[in-house]
C-alpha atoms as a PDB file:
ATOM      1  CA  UNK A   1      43.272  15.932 -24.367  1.00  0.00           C
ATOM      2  CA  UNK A   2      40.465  17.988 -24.224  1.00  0.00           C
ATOM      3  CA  UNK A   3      37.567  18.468 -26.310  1.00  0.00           C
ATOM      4  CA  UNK A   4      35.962  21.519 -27.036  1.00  0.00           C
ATOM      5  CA  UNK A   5      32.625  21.905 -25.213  1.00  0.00           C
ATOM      6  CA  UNK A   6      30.370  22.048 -28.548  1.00  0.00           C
ATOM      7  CA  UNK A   7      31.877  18.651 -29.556  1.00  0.00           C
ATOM      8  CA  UNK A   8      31.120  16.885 -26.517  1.00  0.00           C
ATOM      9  CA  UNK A   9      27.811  18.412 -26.628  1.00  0.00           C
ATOM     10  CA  UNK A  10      26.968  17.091 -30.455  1.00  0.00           C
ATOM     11  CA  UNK A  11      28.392  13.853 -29.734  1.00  0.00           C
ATOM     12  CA  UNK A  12      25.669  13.548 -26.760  1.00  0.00           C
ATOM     13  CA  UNK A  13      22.929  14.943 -29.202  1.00  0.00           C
ATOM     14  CA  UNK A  14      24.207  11.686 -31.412  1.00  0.00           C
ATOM     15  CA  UNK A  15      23.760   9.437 -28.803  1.00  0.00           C
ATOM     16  CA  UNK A  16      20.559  10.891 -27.445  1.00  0.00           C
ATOM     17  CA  UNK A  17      18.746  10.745 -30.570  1.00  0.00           C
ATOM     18  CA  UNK A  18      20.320   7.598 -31.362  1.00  0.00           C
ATOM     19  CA  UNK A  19      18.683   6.136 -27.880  1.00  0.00           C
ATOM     20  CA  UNK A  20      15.627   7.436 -28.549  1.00  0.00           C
ATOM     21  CA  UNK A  21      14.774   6.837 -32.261  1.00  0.00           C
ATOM     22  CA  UNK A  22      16.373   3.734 -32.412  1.00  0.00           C
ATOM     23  CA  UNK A  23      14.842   0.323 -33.426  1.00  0.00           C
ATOM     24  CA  UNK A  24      13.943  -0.626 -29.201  1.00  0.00           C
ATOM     25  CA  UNK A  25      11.770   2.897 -29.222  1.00  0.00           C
ATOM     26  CA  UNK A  26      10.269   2.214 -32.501  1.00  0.00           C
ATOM     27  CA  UNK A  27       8.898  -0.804 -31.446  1.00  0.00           C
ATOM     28  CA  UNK A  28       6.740   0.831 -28.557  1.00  0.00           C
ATOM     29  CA  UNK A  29       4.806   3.872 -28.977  1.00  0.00           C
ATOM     30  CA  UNK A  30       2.736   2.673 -25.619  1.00  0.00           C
ATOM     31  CA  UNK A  31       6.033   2.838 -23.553  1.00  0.00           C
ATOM     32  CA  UNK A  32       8.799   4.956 -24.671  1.00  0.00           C
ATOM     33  CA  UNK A  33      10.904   4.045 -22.272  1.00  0.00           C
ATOM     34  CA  UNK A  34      11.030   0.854 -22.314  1.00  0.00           C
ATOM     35  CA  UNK A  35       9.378   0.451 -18.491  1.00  0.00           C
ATOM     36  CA  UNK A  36       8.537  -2.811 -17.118  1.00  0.00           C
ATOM     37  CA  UNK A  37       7.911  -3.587 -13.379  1.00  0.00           C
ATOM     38  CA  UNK A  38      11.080  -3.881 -11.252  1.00  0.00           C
ATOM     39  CA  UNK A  39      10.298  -3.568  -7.305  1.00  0.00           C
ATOM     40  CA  UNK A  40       7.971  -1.404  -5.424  1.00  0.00           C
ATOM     41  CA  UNK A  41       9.097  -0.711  -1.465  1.00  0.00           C
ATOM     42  CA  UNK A  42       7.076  -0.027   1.677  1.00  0.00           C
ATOM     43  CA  UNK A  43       7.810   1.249   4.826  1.00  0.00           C
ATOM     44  CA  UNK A  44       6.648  -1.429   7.731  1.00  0.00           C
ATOM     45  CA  UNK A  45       6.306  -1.454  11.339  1.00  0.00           C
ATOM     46  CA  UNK A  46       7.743  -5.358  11.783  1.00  0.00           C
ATOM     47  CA  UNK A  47      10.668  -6.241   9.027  1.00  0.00           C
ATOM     48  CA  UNK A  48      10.364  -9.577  10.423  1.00  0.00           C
ATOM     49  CA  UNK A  49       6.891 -10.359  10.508  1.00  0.00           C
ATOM     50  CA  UNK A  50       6.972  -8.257   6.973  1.00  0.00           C
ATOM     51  CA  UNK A  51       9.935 -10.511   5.272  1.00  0.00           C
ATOM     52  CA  UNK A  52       7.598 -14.002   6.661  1.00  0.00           C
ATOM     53  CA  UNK A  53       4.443 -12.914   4.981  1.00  0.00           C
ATOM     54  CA  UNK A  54       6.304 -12.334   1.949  1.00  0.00           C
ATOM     55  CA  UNK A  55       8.111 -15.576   1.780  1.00  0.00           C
ATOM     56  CA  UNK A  56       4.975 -17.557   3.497  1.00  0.00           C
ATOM     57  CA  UNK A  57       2.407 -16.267   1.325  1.00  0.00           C
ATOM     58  CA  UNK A  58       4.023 -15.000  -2.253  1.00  0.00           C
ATOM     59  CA  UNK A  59       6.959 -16.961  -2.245  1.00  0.00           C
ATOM     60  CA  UNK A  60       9.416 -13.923  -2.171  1.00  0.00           C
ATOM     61  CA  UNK A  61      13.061 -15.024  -1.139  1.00  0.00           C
ATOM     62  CA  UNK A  62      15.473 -12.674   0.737  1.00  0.00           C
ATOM     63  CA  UNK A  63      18.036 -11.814  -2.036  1.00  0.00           C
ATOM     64  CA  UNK A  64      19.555  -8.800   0.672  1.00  0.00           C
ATOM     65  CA  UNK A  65      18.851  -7.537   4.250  1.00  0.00           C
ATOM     66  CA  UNK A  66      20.796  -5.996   6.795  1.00  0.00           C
ATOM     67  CA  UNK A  67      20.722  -2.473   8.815  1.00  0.00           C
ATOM     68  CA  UNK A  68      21.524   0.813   7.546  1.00  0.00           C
ATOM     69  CA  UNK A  69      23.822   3.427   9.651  1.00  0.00           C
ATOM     70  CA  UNK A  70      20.563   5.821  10.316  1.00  0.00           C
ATOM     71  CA  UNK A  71      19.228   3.195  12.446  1.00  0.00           C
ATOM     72  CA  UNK A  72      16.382   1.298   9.678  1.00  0.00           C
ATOM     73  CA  UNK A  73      16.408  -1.903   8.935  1.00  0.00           C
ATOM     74  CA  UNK A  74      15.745  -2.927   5.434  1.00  0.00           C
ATOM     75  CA  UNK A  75      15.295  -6.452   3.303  1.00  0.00           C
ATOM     76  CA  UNK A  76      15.420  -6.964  -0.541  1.00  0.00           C
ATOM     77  CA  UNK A  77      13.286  -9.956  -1.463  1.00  0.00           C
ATOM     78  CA  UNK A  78      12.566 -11.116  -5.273  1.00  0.00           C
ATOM     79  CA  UNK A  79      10.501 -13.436  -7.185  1.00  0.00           C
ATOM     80  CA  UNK A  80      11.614 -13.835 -11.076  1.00  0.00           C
ATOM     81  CA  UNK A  81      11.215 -10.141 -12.733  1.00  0.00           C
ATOM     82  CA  UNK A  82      10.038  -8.354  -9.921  1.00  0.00           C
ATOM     83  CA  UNK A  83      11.554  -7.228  -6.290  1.00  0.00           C
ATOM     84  CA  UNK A  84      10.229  -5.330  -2.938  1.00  0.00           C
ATOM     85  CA  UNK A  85      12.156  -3.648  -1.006  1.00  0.00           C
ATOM     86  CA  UNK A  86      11.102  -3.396   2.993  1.00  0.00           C
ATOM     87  CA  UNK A  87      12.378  -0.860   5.173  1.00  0.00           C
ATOM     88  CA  UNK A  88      12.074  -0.555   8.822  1.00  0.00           C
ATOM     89  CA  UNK A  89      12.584   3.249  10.322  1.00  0.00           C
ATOM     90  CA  UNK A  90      13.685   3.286  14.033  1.00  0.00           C
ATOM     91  CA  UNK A  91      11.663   4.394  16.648  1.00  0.00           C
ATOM     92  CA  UNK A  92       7.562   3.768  17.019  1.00  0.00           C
ATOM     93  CA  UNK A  93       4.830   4.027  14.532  1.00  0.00           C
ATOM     94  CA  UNK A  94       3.044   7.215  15.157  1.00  0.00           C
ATOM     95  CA  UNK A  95       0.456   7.215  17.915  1.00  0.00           C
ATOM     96  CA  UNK A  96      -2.430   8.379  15.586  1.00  0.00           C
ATOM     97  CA  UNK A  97      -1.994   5.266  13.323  1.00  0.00           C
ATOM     98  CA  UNK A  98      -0.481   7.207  10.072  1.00  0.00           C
ATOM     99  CA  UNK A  99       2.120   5.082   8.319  1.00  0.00           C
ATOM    100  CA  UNK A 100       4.051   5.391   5.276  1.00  0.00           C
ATOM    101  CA  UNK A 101       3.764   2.496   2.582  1.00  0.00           C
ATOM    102  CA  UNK A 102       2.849   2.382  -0.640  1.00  0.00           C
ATOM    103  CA  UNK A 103      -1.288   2.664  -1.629  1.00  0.00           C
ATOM    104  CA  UNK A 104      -1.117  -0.678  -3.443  1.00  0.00           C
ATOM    105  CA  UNK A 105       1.165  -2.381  -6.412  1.00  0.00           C
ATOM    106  CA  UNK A 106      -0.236  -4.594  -8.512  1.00  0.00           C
ATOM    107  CA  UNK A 107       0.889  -8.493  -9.801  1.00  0.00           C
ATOM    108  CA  UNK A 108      -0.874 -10.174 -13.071  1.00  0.00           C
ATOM    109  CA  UNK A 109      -1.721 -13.753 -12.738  1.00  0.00           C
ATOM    110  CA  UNK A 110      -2.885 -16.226 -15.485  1.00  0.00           C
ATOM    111  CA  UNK A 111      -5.991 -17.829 -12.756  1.00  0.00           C
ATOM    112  CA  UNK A 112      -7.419 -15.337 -10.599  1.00  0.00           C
ATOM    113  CA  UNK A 113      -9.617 -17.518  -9.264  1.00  0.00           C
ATOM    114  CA  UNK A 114      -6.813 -20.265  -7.843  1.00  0.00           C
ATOM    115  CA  UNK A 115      -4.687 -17.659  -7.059  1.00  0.00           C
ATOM    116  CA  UNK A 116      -7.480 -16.411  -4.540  1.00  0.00           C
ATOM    117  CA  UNK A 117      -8.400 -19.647  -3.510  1.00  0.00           C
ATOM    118  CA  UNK A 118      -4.390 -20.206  -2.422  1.00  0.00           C
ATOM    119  CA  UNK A 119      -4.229 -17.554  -0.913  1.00  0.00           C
ATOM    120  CA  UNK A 120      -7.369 -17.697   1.422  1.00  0.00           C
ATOM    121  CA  UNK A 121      -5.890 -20.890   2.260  1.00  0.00           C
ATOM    122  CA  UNK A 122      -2.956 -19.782   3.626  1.00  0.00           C
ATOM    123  CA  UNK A 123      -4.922 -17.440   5.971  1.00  0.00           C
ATOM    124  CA  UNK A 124      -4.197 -14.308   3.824  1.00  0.00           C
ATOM    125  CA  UNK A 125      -6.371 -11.463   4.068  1.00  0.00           C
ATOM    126  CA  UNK A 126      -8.591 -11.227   0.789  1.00  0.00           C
ATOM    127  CA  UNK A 127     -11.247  -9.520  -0.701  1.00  0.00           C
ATOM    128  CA  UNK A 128     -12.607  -9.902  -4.266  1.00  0.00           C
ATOM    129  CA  UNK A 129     -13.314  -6.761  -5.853  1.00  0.00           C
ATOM    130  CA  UNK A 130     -16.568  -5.570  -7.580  1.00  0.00           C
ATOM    131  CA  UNK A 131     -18.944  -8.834  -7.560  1.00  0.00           C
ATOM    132  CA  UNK A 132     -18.470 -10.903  -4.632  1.00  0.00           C
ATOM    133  CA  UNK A 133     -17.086 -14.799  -4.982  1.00  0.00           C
ATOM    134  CA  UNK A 134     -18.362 -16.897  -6.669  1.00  0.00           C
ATOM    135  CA  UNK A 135     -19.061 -14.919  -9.590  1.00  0.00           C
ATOM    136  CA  UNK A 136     -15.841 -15.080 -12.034  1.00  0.00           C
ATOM    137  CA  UNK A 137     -12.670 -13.446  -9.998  1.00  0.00           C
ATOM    138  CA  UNK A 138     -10.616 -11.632 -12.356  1.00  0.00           C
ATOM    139  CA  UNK A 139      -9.292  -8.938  -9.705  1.00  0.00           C
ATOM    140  CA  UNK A 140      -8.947  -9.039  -5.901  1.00  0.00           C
ATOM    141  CA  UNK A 141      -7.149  -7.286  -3.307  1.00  0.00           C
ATOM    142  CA  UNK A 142      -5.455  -8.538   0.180  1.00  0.00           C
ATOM    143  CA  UNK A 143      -3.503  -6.829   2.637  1.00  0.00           C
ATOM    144  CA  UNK A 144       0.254  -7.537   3.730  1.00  0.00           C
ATOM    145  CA  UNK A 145       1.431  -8.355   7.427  1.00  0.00           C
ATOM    146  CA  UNK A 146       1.347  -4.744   7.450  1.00  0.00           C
ATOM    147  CA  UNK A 147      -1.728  -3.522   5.990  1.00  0.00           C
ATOM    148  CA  UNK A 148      -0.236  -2.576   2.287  1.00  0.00           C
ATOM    149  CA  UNK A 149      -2.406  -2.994   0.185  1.00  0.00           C
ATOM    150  CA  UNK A 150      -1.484  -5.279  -2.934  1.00  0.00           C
ATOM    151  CA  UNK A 151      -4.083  -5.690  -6.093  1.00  0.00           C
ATOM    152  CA  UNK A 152      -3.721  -9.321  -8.230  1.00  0.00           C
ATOM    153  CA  UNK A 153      -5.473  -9.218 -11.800  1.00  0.00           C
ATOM    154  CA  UNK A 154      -6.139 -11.443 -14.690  1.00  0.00           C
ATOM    155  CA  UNK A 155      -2.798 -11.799 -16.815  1.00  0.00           C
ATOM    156  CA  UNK A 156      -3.317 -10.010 -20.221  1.00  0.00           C
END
């Protein structure tokens, strides 16, 4: 049976507002929709090498990878509450050294510092940022297998 349009329409209204103004969005004003980090993806010119530095150095596992009918290649890799998604387009990177990617994302860490320190040891490429080490690290950056660049901050 059919309902008439302008019912179907106030029962959405109902369960719009009821979304919206409901105890979850009362309880932040700071992020109305609830957001929280899920995955970021980059483009990359090696899955392979890619999917390695992820597992090597950040401890990402493969959780999905395979190869898409357009020809790219593509691997889901997590770490509790937060996933990346690689993707490898066919054919060659361009010749003038444009790539696509993301310009960085950004993990929170309770020790900077050790977090740098592990990292350098694994041969990662890292820079601290503002004040060089060994003043206090609270922030640094490092590059992927692929040049992304990826931002790791004190833990608030």
């Amino acid at each position: 049976m059919h309902q008439p349009c302008s019912l179907r329409i106030s029962w959405l209204i109902v369960l719009l507002v009821a979304g919206f103004c409901g105890p979850a969005a009362a309880q932040s004003t700071q992020n109305p929709l609830q957001l929280k980090p899920d995955h970021a993806t980059a483009s990359v010119a090696n899955i392979d090498r890619a999917v390695r530095w992820y597992e090597d150095m950040l401890g990402f596992k493969v959780m999905n990878r395979g190869d898409r009918p357009n020809g790219s290649r593509f691997a889901d890799l997590a770490i509790p509450g937060f996933g990346i998604g690689l993707v490898q387009n066919p054919g060659t990177p361009s010749a003038n050294g444009a790539r696509s990617g993301w310009i960085h994302i950004v993990f929170s860490v309770p020790d900077p510092a050790r977090a740098f320190a592990m990292l350098k040891s694994r041969g990662a490429d890292v820079a601290t940022r503002g004040n060089p080490a060994p003043t206090q690290i609270t922030t640094f950056l490092l590059h992927d297998s692929e040049g992304n660049e990826i931002e790791i901050v004190q833990e608030h």
